[in-house]
Protein backbone atom coordinates (compact mmCIF):
# COMPACT_ATOMS: atom_id res chain seq x y z
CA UNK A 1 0.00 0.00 0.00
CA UNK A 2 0.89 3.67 -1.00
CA UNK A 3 1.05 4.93 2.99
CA UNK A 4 1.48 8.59 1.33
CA UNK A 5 -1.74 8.01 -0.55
CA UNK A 6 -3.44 6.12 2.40
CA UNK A 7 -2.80 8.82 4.74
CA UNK A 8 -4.09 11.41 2.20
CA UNK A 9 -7.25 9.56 1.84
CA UNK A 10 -10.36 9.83 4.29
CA UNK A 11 -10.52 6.77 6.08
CA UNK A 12 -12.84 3.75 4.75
CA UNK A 13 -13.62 3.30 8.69
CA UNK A 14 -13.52 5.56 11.91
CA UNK A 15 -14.50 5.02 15.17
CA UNK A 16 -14.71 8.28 16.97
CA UNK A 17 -15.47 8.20 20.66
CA UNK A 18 -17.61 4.92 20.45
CA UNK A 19 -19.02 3.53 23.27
CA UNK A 20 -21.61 0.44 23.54
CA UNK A 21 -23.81 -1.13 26.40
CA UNK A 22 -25.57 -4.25 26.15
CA UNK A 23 -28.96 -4.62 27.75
CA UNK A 24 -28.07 -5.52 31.28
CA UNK A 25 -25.66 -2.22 31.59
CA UNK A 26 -22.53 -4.12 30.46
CA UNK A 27 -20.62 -1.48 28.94
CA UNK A 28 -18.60 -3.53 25.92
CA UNK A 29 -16.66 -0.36 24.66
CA UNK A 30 -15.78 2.04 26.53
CA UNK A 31 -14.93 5.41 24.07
CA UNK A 32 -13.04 4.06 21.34
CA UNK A 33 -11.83 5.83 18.76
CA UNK A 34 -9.74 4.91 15.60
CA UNK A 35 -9.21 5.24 12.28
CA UNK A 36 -8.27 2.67 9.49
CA UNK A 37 -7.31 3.30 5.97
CA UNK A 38 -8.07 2.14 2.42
CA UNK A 39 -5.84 -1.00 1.88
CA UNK A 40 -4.42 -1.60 5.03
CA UNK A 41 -4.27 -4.91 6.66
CA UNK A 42 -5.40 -4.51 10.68
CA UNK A 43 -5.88 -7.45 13.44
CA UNK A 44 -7.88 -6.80 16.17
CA UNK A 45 -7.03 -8.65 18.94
CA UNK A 46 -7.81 -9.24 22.66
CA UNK A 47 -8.71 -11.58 25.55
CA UNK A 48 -11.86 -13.35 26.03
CA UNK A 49 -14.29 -9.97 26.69
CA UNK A 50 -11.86 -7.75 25.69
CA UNK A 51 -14.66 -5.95 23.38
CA UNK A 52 -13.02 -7.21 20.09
CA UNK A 53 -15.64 -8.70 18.37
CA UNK A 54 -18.54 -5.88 20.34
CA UNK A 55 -15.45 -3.06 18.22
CA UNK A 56 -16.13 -5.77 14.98
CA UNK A 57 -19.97 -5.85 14.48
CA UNK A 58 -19.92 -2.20 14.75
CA UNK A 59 -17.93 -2.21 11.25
CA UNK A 60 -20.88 -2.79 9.31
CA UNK A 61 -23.79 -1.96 11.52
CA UNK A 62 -25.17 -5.24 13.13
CA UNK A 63 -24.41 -3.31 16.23
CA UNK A 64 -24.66 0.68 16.82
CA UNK A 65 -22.89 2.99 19.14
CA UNK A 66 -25.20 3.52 22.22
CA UNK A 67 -23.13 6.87 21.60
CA UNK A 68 -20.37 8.50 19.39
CA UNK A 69 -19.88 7.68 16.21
CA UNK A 70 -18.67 5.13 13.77
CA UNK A 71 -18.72 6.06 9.95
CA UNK A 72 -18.21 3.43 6.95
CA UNK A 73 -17.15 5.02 3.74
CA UNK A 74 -18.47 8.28 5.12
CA UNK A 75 -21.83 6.79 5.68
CA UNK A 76 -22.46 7.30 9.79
CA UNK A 77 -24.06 3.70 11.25
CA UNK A 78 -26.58 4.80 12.53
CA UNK A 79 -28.58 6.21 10.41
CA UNK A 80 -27.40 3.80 7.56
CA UNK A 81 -28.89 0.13 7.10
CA UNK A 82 -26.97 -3.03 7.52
CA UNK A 83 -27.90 -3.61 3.40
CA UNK A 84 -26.26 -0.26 2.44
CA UNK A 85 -22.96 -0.51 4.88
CA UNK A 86 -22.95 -4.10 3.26
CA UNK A 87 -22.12 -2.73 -0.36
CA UNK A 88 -18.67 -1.41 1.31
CA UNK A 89 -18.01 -4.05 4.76
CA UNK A 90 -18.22 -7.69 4.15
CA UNK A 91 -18.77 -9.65 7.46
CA UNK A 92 -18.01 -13.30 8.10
CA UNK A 93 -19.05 -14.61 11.39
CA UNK A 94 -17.21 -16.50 13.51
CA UNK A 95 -19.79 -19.42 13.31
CA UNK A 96 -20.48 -20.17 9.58
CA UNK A 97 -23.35 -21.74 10.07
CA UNK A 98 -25.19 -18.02 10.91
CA UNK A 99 -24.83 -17.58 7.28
CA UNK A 100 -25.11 -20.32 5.57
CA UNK A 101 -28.99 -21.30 4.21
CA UNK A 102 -29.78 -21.95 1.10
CA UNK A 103 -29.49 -25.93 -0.60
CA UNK A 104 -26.02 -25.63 -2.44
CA UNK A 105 -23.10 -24.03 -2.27
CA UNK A 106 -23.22 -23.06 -5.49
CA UNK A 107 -27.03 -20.79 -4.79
CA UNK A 108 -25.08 -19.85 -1.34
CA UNK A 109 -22.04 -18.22 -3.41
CA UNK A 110 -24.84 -16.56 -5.44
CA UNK A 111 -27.38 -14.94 -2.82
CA UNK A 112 -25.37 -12.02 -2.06
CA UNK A 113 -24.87 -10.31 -5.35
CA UNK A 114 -28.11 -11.59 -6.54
CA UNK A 115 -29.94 -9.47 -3.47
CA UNK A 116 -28.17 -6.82 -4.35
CA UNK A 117 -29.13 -6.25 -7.73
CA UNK A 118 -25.95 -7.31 -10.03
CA UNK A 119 -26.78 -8.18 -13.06
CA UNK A 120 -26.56 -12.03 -14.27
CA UNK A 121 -23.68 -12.04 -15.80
CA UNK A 122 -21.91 -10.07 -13.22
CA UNK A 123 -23.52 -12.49 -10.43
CA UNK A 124 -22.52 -15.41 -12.09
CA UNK A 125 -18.91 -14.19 -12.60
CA UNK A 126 -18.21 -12.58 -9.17
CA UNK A 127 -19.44 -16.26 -7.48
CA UNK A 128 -17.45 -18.19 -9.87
CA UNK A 129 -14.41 -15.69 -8.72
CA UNK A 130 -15.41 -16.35 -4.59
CA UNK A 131 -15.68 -19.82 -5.42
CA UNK A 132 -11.67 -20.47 -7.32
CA UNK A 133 -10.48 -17.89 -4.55
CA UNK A 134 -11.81 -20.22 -1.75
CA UNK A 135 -10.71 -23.56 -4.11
CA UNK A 136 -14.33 -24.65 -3.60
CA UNK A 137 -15.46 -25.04 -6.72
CA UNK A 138 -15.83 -28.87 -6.60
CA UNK A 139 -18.37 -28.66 -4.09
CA UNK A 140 -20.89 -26.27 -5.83
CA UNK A 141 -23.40 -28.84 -5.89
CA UNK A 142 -23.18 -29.95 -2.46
CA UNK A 143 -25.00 -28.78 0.38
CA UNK A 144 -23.54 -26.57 2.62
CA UNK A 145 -24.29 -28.12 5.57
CA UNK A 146 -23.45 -31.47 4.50
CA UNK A 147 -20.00 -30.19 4.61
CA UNK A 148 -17.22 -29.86 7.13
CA UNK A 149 -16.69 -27.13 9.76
CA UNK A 150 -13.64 -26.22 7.54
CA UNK A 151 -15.51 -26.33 4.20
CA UNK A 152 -18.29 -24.59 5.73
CA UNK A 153 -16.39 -21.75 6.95
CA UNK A 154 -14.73 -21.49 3.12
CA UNK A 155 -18.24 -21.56 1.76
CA UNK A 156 -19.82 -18.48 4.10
CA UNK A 157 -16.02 -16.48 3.16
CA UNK A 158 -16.76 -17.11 -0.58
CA UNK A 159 -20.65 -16.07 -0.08
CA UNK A 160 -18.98 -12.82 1.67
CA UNK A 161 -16.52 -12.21 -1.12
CA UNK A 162 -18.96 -12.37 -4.08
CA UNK A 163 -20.67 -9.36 -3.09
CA UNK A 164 -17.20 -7.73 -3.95
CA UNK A 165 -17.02 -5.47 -0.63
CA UNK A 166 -14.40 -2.64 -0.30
CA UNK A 167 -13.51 -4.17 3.38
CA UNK A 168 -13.54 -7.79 4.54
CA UNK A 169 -13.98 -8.14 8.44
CA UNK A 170 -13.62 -12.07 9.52
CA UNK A 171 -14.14 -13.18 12.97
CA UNK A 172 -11.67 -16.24 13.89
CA UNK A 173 -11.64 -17.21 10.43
CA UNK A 174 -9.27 -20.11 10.69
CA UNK A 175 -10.98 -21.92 13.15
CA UNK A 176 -11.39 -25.40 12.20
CA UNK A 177 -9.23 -24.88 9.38
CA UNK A 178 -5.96 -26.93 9.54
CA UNK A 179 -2.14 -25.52 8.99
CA UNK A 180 -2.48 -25.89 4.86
CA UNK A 181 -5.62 -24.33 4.21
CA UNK A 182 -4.92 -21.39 6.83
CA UNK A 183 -2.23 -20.66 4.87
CA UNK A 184 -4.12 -20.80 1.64
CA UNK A 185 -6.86 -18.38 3.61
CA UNK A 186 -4.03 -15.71 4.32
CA UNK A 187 -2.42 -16.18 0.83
CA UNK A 188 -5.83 -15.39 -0.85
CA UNK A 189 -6.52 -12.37 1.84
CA UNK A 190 -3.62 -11.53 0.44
CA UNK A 191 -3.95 -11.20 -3.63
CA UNK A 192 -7.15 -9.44 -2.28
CA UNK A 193 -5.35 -7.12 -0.59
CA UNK A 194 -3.06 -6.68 -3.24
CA UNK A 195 -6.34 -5.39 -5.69
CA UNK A 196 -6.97 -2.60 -2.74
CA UNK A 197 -9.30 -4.42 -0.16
CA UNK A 198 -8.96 -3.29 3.55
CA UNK A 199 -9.40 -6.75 5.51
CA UNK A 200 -9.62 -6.39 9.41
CA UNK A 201 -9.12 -9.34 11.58
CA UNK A 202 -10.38 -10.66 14.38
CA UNK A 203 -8.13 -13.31 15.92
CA UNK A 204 -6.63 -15.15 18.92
CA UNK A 205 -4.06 -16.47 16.97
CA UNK A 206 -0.84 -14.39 17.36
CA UNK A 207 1.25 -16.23 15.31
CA UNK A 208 -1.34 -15.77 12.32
CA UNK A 209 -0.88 -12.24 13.02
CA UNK A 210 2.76 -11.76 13.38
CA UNK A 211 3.16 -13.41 9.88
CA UNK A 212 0.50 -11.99 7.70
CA UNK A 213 -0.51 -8.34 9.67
CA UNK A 214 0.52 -5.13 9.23
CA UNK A 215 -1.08 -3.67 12.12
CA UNK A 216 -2.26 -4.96 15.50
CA UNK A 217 -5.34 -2.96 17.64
CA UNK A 218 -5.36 -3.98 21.29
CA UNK A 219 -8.49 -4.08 22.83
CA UNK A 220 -8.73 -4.41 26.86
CA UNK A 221 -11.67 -4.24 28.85
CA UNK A 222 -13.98 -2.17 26.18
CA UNK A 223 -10.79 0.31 25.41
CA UNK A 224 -8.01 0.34 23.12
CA UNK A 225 -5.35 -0.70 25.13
CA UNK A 226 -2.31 0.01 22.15
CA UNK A 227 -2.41 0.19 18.36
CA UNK A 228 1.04 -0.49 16.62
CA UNK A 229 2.99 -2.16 14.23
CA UNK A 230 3.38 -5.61 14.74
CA UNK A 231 6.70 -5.38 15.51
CA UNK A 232 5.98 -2.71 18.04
CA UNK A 233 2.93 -4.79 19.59
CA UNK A 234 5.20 -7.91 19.87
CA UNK A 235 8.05 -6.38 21.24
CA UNK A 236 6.54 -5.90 25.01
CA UNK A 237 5.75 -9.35 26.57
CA UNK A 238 4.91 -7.51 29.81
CA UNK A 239 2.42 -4.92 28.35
CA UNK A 240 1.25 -8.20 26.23
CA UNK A 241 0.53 -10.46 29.38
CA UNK A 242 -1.76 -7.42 30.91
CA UNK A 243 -4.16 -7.61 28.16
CA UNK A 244 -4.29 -11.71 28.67
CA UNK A 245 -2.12 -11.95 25.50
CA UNK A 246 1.29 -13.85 24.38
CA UNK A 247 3.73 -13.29 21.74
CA UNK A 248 4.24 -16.19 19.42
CA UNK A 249 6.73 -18.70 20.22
CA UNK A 250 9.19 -17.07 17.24
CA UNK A 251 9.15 -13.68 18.69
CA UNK A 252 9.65 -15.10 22.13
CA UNK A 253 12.18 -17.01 21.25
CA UNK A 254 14.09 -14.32 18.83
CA UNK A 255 13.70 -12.15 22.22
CA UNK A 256 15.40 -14.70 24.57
CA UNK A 257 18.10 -14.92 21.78
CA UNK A 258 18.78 -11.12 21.48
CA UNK A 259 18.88 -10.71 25.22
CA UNK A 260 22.04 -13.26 25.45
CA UNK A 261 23.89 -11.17 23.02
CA UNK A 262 22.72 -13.92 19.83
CA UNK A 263 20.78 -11.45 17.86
CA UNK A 264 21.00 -7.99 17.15
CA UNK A 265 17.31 -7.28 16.50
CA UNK A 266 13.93 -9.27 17.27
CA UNK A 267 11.89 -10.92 15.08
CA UNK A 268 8.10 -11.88 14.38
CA UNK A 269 7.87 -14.57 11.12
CA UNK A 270 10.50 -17.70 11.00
CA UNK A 271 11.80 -16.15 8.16
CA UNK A 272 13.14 -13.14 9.74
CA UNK A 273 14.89 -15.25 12.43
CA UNK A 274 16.39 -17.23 9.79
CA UNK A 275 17.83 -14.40 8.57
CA UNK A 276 19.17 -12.52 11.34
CA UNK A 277 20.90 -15.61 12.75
CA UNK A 278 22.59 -16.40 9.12
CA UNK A 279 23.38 -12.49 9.10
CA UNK A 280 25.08 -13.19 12.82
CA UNK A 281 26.87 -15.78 11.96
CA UNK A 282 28.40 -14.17 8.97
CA UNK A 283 29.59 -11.43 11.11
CA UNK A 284 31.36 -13.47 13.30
CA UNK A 285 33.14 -15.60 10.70
């Protein structure tokens, strides 16, 4: 991404001063306000009733602000439906099966542009596109839930993804996915991220976001508790442990290695470790 051009650019979501209750008085965020930019790539993470995914349904209006505001491509929540903001922010629940209703995967894929008024041909080609991105086109006659909690999950991404969305928000999205196709979700988040989509992630899975985010927002009891880098957000196990999170094991273990004098910087992918300790040793020789 073009950070001059991104920074120049109204954001394509901001959160200013947000704050949510659910019935019951349990205040879920607590005045939260950020900003996030065409094309970038943002994790949202957090421990269990941190307010990550209260912050996530606000993104396309399934919740609204008890106060503040939250804006979507300019549009201001609440005052906008959930079938407009869906035109810009594509939502994939955690559980799959909250989406997933119709008798093949094929009519699944097809719902969402079909309801909102693309024509045939561009229906049939933007859920032939969801369903090669997803590598489920074998299964177009099956029924989704005659499927697995893996192919399932694929199926309600695709069904997302053929209403072409300017954003892609996905809630634990490799759940029930194993090593392989996780890796095939992030490489596919990633040629769509390449074509200008803003995808926001909601995950407990630092390692996933060490490797494949650009940003990480740190929610803690209903507030932002930091928003950095990853590099940054990694780099402070203490500050980490506070908000019932832990580094992954590569950045932990770069970290151990730099404080014994064995590295000269830290490290977040196995890649970069690789290389530091090659770039070590060939200093020493």
């Amino acid at each position: 991404m073009n950070v001059s051009i991104a920074a120049q650019s109204p954001p394509i979501i901001s959160l200013q001063n947000a704050r949510f209750s659910y019935e019951g008085g349990v205040e879920a965020l607590r005045g939260v306000s950020l900003n996030v930019a065409r094309g970038e790539n943002v994790a949202i993470v957090g421990g269990n009733g941190s307010g990550k995914t209260t912050l996530a349904k606000h993104l396309n209006g399934l919740l609204k602000p008890s106060s503040g505001k939250v804006l979507i491509g300019g549009e201001e929540t609440s005052t906008t439906s959930v079938a407009t903001l869906a035109r810009t922010v594509g939502y994939v629940f955690q559980n799959p099966d909250y989406q997933l209703f119709c008798t093949s995967v094929s009519e699944e894929v097809r719902f969402g542009p079909k309801n909102m008024g693309f024509g045939h041909d561009d229906e049939s080609a933007l859920a032939e596109r969801a369903l090669k991105l997803m590598g489920i086109s074998h299964l177009r006659e099956q029924s989704p839930v005659s499927l697995s909690l893996g192919d399932r999950r694929k199926v309600a991404i695709a069904s997302v993804l053929a209403t072409s969305p300017r954003v892609l928000v996905l809630d634990e999205p490799t759940t029930g996915l194993d090593s392989v196709e996780s890796a095939q979700l992030m490489a596919t988040l990633g040629v769509l991220r390449s074509e200008g989509m803003t995808i926001v992630l909601i995950t407990h899975d630092m390692r996933l976001v060490a490797q494949h985010m650009d940003r990480v927002i740190v929610m803690s009891e209903g507030r932002i508790a930091f928003d950095a880098g990853v590099e940054e957000a990694f780099s402070d196990p203490d500050r980490l442990k506070r908000c019932k999170l832990l580094a992954p094991p590569i950045t932990v273990l770069a970290q151990r290695l730099q404080a014994q004098g064995l590295l000269t910087e830290g490290a977040t992918t196995p890649l970069q470790l690789v290389e530091q300790l090659v770039r070590v040793r060939g200093e020493q020789q």
